[in-house]
C-alpha atoms as a PDB file:
ATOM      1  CA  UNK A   1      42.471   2.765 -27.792  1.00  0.00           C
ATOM      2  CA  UNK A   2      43.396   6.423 -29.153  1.00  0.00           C
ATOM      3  CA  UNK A   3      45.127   7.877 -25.993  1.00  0.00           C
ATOM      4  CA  UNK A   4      46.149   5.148 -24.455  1.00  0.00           C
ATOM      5  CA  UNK A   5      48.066   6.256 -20.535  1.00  0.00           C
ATOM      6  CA  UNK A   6      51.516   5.182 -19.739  1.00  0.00           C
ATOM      7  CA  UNK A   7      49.899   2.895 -17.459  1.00  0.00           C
ATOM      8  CA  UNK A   8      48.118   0.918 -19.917  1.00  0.00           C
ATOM      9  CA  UNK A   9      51.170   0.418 -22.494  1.00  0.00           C
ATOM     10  CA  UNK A  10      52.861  -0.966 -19.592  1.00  0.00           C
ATOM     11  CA  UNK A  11      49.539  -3.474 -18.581  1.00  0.00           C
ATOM     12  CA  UNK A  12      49.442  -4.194 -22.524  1.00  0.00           C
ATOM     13  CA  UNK A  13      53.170  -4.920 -23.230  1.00  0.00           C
ATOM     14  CA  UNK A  14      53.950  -7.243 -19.919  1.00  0.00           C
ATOM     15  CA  UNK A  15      50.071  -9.234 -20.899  1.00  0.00           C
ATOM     16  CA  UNK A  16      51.641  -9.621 -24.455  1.00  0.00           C
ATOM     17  CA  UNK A  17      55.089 -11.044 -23.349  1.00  0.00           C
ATOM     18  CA  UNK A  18      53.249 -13.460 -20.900  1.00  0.00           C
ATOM     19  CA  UNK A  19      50.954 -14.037 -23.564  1.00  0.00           C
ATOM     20  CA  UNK A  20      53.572 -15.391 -25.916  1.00  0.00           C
ATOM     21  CA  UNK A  21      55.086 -17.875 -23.116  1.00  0.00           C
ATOM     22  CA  UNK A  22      51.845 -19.443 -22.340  1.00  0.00           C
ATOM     23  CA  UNK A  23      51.106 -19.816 -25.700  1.00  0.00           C
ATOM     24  CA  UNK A  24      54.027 -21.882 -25.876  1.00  0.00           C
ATOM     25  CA  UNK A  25      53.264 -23.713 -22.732  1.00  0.00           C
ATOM     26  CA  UNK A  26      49.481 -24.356 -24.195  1.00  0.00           C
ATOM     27  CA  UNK A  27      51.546 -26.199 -27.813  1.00  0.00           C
ATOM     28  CA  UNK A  28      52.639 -28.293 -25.503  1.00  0.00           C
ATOM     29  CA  UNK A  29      49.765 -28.885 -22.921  1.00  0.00           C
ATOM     30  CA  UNK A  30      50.064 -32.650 -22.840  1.00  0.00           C
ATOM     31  CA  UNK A  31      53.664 -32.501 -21.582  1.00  0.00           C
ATOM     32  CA  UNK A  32      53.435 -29.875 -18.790  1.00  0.00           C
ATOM     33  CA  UNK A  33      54.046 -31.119 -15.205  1.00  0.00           C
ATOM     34  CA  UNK A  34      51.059 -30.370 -13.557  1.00  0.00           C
ATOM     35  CA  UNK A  35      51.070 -30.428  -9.445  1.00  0.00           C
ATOM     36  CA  UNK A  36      47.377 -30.211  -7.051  1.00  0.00           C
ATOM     37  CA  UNK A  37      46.610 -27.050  -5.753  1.00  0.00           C
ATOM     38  CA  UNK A  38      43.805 -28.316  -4.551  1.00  0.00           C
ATOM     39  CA  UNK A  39      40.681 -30.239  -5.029  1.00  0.00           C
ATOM     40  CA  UNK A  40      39.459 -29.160  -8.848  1.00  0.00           C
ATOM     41  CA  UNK A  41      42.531 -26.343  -8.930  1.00  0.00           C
ATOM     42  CA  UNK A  42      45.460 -26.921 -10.448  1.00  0.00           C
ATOM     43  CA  UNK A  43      48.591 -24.704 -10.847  1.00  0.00           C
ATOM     44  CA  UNK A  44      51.157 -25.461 -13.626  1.00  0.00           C
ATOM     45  CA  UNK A  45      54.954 -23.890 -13.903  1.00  0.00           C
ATOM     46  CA  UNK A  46      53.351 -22.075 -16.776  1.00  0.00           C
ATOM     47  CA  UNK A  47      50.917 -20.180 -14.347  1.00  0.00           C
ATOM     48  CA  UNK A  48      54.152 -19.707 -12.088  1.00  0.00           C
ATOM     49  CA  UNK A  49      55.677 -18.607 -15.158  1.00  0.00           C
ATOM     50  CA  UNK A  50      53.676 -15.965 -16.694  1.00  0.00           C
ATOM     51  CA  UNK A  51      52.844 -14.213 -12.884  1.00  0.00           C
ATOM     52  CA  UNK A  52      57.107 -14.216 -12.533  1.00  0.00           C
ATOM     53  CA  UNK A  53      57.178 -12.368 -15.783  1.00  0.00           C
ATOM     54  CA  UNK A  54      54.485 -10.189 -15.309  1.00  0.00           C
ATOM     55  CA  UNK A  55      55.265  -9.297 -11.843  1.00  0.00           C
ATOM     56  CA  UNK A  56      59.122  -8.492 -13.473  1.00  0.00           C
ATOM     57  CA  UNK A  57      57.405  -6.449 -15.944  1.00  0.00           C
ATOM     58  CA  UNK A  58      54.708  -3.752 -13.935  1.00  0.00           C
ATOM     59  CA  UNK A  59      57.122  -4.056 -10.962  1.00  0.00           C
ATOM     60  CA  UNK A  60      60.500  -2.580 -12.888  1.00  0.00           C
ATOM     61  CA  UNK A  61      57.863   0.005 -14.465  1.00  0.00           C
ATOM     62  CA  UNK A  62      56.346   1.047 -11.068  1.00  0.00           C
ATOM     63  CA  UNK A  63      58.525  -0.304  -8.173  1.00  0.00           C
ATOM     64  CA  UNK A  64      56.928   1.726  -5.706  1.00  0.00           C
ATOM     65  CA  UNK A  65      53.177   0.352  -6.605  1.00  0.00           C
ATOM     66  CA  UNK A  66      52.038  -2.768  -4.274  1.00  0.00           C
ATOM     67  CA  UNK A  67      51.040  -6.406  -5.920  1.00  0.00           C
ATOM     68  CA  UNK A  68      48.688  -8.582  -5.298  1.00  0.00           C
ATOM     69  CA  UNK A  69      48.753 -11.790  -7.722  1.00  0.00           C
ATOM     70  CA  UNK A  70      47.603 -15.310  -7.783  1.00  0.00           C
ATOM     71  CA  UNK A  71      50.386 -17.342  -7.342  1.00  0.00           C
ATOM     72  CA  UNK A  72      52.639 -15.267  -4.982  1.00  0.00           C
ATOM     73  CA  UNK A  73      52.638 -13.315  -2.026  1.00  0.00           C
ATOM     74  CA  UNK A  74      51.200  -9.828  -1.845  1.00  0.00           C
ATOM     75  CA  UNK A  75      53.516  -6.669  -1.974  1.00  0.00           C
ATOM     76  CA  UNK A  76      52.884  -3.216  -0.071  1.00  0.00           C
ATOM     77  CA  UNK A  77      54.238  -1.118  -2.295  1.00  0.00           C
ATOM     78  CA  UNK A  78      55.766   2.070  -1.357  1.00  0.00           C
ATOM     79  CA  UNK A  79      52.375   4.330  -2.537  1.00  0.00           C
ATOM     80  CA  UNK A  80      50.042   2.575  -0.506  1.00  0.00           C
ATOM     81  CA  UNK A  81      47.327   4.262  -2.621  1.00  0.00           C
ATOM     82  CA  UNK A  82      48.223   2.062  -5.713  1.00  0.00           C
ATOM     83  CA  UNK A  83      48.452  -1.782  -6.461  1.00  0.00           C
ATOM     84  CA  UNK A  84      48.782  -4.461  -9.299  1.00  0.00           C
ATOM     85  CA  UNK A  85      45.759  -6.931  -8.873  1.00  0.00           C
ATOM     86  CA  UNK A  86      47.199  -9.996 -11.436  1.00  0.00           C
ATOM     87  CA  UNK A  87      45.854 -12.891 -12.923  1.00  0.00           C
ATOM     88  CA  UNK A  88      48.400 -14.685 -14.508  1.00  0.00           C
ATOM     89  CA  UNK A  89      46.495 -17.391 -15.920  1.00  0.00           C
ATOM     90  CA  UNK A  90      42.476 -17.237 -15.245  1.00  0.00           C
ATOM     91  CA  UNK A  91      40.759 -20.231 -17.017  1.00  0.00           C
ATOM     92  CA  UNK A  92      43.788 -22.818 -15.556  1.00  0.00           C
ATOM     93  CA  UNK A  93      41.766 -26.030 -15.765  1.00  0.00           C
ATOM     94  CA  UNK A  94      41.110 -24.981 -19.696  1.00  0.00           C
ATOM     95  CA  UNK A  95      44.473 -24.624 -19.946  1.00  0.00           C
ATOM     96  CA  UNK A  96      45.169 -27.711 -18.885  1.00  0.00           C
ATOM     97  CA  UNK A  97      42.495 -29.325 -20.494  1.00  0.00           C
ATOM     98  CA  UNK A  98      43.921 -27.950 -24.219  1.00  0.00           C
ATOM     99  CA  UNK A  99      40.833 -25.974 -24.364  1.00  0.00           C
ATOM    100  CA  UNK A 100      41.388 -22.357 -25.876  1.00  0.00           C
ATOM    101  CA  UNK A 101      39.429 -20.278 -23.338  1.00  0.00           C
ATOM    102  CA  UNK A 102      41.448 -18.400 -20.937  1.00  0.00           C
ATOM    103  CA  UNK A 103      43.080 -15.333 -20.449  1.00  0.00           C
ATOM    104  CA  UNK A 104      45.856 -12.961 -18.539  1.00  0.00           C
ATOM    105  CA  UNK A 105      44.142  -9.811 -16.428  1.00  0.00           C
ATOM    106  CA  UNK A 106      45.989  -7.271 -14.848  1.00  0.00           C
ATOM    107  CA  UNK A 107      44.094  -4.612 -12.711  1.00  0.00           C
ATOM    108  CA  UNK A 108      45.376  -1.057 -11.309  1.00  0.00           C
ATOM    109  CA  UNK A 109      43.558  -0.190  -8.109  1.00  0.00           C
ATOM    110  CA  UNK A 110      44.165   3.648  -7.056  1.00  0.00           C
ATOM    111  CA  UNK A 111      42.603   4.194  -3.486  1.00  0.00           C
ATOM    112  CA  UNK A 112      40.233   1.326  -3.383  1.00  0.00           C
ATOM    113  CA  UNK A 113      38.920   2.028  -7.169  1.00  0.00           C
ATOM    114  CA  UNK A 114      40.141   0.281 -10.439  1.00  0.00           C
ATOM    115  CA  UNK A 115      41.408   2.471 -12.574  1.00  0.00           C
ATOM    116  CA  UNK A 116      43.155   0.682 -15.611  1.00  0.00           C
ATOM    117  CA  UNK A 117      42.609  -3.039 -16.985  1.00  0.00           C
ATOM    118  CA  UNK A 118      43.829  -5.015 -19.484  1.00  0.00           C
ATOM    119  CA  UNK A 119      42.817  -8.557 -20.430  1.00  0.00           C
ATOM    120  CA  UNK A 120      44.493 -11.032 -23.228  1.00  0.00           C
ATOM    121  CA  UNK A 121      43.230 -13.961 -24.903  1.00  0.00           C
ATOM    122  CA  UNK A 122      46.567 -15.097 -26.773  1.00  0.00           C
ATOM    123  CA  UNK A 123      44.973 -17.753 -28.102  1.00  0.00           C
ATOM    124  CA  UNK A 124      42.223 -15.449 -30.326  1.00  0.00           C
ATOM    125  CA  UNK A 125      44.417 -12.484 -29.839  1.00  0.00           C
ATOM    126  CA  UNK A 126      41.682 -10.536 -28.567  1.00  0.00           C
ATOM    127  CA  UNK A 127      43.141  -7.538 -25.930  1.00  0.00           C
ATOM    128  CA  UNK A 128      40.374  -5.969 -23.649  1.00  0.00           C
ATOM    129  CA  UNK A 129      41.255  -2.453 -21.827  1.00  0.00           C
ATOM    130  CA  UNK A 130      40.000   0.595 -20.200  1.00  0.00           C
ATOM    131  CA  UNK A 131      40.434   3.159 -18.518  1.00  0.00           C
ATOM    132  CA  UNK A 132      38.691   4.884 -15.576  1.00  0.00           C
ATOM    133  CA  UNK A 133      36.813   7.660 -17.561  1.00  0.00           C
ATOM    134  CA  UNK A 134      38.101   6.889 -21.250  1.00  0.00           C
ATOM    135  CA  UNK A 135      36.453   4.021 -21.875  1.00  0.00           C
ATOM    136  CA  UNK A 136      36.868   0.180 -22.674  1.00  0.00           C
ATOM    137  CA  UNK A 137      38.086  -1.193 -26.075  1.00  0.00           C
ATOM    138  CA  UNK A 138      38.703  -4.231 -27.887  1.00  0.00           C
ATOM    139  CA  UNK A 139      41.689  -4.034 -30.154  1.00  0.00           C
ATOM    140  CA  UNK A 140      40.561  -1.047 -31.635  1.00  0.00           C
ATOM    141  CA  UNK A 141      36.914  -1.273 -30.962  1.00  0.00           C
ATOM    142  CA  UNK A 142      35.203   0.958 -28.549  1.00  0.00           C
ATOM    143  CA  UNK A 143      33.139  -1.515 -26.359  1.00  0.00           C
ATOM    144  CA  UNK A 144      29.531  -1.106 -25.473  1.00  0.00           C
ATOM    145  CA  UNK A 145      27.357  -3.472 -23.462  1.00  0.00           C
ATOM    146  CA  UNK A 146      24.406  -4.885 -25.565  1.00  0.00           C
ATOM    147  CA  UNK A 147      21.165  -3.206 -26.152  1.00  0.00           C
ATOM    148  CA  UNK A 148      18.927  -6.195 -26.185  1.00  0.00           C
ATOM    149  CA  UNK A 149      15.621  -5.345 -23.719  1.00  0.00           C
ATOM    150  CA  UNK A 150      13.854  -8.855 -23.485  1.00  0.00           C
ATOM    151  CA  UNK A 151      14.752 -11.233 -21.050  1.00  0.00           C
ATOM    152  CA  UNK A 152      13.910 -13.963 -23.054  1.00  0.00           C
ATOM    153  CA  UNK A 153      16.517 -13.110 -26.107  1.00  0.00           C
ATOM    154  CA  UNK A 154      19.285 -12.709 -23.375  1.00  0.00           C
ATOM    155  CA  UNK A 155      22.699 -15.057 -22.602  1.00  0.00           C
ATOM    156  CA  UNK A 156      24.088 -14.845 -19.107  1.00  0.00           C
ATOM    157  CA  UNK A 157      27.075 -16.533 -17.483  1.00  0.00           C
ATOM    158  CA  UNK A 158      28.710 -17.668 -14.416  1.00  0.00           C
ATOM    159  CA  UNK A 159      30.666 -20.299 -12.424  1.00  0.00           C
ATOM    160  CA  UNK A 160      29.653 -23.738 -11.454  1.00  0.00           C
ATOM    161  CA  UNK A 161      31.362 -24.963  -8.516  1.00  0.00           C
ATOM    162  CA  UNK A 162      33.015 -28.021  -8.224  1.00  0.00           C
ATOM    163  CA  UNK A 163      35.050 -30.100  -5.995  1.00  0.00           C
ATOM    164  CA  UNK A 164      33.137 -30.221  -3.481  1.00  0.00           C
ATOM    165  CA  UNK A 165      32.655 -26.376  -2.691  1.00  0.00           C
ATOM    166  CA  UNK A 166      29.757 -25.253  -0.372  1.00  0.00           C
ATOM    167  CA  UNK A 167      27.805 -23.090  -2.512  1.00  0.00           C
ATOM    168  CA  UNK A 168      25.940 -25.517  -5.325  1.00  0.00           C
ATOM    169  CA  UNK A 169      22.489 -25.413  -3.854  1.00  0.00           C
ATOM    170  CA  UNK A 170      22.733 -21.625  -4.083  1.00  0.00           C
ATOM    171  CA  UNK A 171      23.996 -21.988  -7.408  1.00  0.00           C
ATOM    172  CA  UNK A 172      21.227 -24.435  -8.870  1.00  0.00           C
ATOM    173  CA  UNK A 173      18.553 -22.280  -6.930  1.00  0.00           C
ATOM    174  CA  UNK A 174      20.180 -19.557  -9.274  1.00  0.00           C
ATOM    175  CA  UNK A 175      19.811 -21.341 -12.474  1.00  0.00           C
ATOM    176  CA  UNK A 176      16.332 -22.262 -11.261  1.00  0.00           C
ATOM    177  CA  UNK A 177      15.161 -18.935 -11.338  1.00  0.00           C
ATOM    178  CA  UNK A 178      17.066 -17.701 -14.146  1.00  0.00           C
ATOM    179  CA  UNK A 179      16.845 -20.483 -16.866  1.00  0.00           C
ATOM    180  CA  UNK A 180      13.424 -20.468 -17.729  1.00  0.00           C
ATOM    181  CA  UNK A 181      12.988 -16.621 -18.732  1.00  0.00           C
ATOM    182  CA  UNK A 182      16.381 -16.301 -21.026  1.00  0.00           C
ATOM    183  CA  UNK A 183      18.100 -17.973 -23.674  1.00  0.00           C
ATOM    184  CA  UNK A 184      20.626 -19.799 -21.955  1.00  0.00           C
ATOM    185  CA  UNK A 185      23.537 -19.534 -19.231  1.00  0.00           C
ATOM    186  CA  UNK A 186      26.853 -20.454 -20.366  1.00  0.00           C
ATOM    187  CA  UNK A 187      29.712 -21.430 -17.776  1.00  0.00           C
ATOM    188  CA  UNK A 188      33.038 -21.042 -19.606  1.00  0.00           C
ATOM    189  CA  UNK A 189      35.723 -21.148 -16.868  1.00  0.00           C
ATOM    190  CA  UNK A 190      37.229 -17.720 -17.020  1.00  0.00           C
ATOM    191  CA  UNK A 191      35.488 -15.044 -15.044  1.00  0.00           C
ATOM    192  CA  UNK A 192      37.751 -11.965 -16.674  1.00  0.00           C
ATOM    193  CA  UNK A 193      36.279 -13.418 -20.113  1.00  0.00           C
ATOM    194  CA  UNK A 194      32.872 -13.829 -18.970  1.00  0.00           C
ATOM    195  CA  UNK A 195      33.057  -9.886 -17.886  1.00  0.00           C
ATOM    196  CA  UNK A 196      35.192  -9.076 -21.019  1.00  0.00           C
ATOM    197  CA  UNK A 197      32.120 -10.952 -23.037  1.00  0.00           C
ATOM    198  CA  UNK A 198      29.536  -9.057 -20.763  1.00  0.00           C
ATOM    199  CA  UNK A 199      31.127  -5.591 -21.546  1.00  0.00           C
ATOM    200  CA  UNK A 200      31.588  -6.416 -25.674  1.00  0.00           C
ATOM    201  CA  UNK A 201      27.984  -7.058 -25.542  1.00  0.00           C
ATOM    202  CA  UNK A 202      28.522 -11.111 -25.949  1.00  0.00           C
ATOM    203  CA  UNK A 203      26.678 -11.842 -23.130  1.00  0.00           C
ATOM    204  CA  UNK A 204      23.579  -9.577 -21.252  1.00  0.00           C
ATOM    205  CA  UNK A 205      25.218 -10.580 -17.764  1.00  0.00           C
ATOM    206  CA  UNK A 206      27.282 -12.277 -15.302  1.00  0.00           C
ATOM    207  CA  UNK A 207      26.812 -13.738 -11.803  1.00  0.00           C
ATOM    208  CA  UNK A 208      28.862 -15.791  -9.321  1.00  0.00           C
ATOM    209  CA  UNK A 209      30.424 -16.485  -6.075  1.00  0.00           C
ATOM    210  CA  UNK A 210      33.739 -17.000  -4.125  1.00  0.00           C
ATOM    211  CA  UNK A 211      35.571 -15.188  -6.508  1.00  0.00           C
ATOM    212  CA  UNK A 212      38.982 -13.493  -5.936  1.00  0.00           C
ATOM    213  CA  UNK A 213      40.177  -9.934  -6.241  1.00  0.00           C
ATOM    214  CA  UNK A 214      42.153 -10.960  -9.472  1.00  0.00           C
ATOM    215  CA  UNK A 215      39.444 -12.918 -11.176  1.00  0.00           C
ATOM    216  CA  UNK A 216      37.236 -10.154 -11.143  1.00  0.00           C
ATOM    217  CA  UNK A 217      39.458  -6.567 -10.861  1.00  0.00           C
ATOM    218  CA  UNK A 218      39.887  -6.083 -14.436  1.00  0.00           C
ATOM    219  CA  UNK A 219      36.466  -7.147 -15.915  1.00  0.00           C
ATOM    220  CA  UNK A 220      34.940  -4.823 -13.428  1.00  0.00           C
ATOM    221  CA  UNK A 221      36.242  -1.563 -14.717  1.00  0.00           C
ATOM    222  CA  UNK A 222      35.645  -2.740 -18.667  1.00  0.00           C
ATOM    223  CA  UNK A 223      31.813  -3.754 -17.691  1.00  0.00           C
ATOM    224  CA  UNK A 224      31.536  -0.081 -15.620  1.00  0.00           C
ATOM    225  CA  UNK A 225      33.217   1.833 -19.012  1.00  0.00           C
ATOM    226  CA  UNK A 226      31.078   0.167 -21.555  1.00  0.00           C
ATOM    227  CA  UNK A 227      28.506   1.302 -19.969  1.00  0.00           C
ATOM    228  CA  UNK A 228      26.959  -1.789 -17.841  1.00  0.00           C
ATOM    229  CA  UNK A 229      26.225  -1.674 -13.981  1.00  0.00           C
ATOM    230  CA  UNK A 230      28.115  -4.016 -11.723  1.00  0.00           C
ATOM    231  CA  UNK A 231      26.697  -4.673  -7.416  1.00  0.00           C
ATOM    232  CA  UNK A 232      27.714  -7.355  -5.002  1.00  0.00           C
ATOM    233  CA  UNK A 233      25.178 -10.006  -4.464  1.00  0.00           C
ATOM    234  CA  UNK A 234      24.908  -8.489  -0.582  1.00  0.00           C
ATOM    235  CA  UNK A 235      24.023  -5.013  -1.781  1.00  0.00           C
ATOM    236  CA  UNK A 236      26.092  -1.524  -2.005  1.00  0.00           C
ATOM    237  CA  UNK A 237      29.397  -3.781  -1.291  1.00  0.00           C
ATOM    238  CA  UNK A 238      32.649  -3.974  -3.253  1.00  0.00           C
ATOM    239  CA  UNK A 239      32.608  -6.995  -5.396  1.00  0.00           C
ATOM    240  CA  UNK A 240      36.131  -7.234  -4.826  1.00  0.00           C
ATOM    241  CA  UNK A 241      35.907  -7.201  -0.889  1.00  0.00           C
ATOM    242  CA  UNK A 242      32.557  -8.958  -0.793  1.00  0.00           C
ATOM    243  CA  UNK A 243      34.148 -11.992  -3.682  1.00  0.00           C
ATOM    244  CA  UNK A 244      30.679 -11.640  -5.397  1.00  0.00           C
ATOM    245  CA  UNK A 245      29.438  -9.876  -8.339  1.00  0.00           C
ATOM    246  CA  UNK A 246      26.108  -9.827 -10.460  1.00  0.00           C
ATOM    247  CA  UNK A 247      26.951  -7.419 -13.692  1.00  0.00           C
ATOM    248  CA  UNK A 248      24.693  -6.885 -16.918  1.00  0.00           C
ATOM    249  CA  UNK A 249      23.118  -3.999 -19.147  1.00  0.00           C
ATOM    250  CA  UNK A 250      21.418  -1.201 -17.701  1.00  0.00           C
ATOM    251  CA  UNK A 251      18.274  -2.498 -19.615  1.00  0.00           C
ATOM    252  CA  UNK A 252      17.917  -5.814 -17.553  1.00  0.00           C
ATOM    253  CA  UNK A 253      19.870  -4.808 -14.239  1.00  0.00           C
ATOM    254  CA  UNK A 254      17.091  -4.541 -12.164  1.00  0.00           C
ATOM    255  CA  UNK A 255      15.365  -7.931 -12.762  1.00  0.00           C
ATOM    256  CA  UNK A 256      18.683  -9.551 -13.015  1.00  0.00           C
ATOM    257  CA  UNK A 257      19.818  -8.847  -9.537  1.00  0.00           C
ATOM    258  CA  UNK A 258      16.121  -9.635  -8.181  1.00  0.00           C
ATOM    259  CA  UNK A 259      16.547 -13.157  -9.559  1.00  0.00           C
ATOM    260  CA  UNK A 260      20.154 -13.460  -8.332  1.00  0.00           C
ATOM    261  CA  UNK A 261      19.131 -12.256  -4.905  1.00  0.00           C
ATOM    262  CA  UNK A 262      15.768 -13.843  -5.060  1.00  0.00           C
ATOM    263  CA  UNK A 263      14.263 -10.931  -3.997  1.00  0.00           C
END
């Protein structure tokens, strides 16, 4: 990014310091003492970790913003206007697993609205940001969401639920409708990357459900500045409030949410 905000060097240096921790953790995968967070979810001391040293970092820069994270309890801050929405580790179960997909994301929220986002994969060294108005970069790459028209040459993504959660009939009736007139839907297991992906132009789109402010803060604002349109699946609502979100190219918007919505 040319002009990057204060803001942003702070997001960028505290992702790169947790960055270099996990990557540490991740060498070593096969010896970390893993404990259930719950059926299909798992939280390791490198999650705890990273959100300790991130939440050290942004909060010693801005002590009188508010936090929200994963893996702790949320902060007012002092502005009321302003808060940290943190991902310390999306993609835990690849983590886990040894496999090289995941990713830190750090959002600031200014009345409601993102306004600056930052997401890391250590493990390709690939940084995503943006900022409200100046738009979204990778590395040094000024990101724009792909051009392709025809359905039938695009690549979507999204979540598959597992362990038992409520929503894989809606999910299937999703892939139903959406399979057969593209070419392909990949599920990855990091929602920041699938909207990092989505705004480089990587993939057309992105769908899913019962997602969480932090899984989703960041991407948001990078999808928005590269020039791609972003709705709840229940209409007009904030994808952050609502914990859905159907995003793509302006091209295929319109047909992608009448598929997801099965309008």
């Amino acid at each position: 990014m040319s002009q990057m905000s204060a803001n942003i060097n702070i997001m960028i240096k505290a992702a790169r310091r947790a960055g270099r921790s996990l990557m540490r953790d991740f060498g070593e995968v096969e010896h970390l003492q893993v404990s259930a967070k719950g059926p299909g979810d798992f939280v390791s001391k490198a999650d705890l970790k990273a959100e300790d040293m991130l939440k050290e970092e942004l909060m010693e820069a801005r002590p009188n913003y508010g936090w929200l994270g994963e893996e702790s309890a949320e902060i007012a801050g002092e502005d009321p206007t302003r808060r940290w929405i943190v991902d310390p580790l999306d993609g835990t179960t690849n983590f886990l697993h040894g496999l090289p997909h995941w990713a830190i994301s750090i959002a600031l929220e200014h009345k409601g609205e993102i306004v600056a986002a930052v997401i890391y994969n250590p493990v390709g060294e690939e940084l995503f940001a943006a900022e409200k108005g100046a738009g979204a970069w990778l590395n040094d790459r000024r990101l724009r969401v792909s051009g392709r028209t025809n359905m039938i040459e695009m690549i979507f993504s999204t979540g598959l639920p597992f362990g038992g959660r409520s929503d894989l009939p809606e999910t299937l009736g999703d892939l139903a409708r959406i399979l057969p007139g593209c070419a392909g839907v990949r599920r990855w297991g990091a929602a920041s990357l699938d909207l990092a992906y989505t705004a480089a132009g990587r993939y057309d789109g992105f769908w899913e459900r019962n997602l969480k402010p932090w899984d989703m803060a960041a991407g948001i604002l990078l999808v928005k500045e590269a020039g791609g349109l972003i709705d709840s699946m229940d209409k007009g609502k904030n994808p952050i409030e609502d914990g859905t979100i159907i995003a793509s190219n302006a091209t295929v918007y319109d047909r992608f949410c009448k598929l997801v919505r099965n309008d």
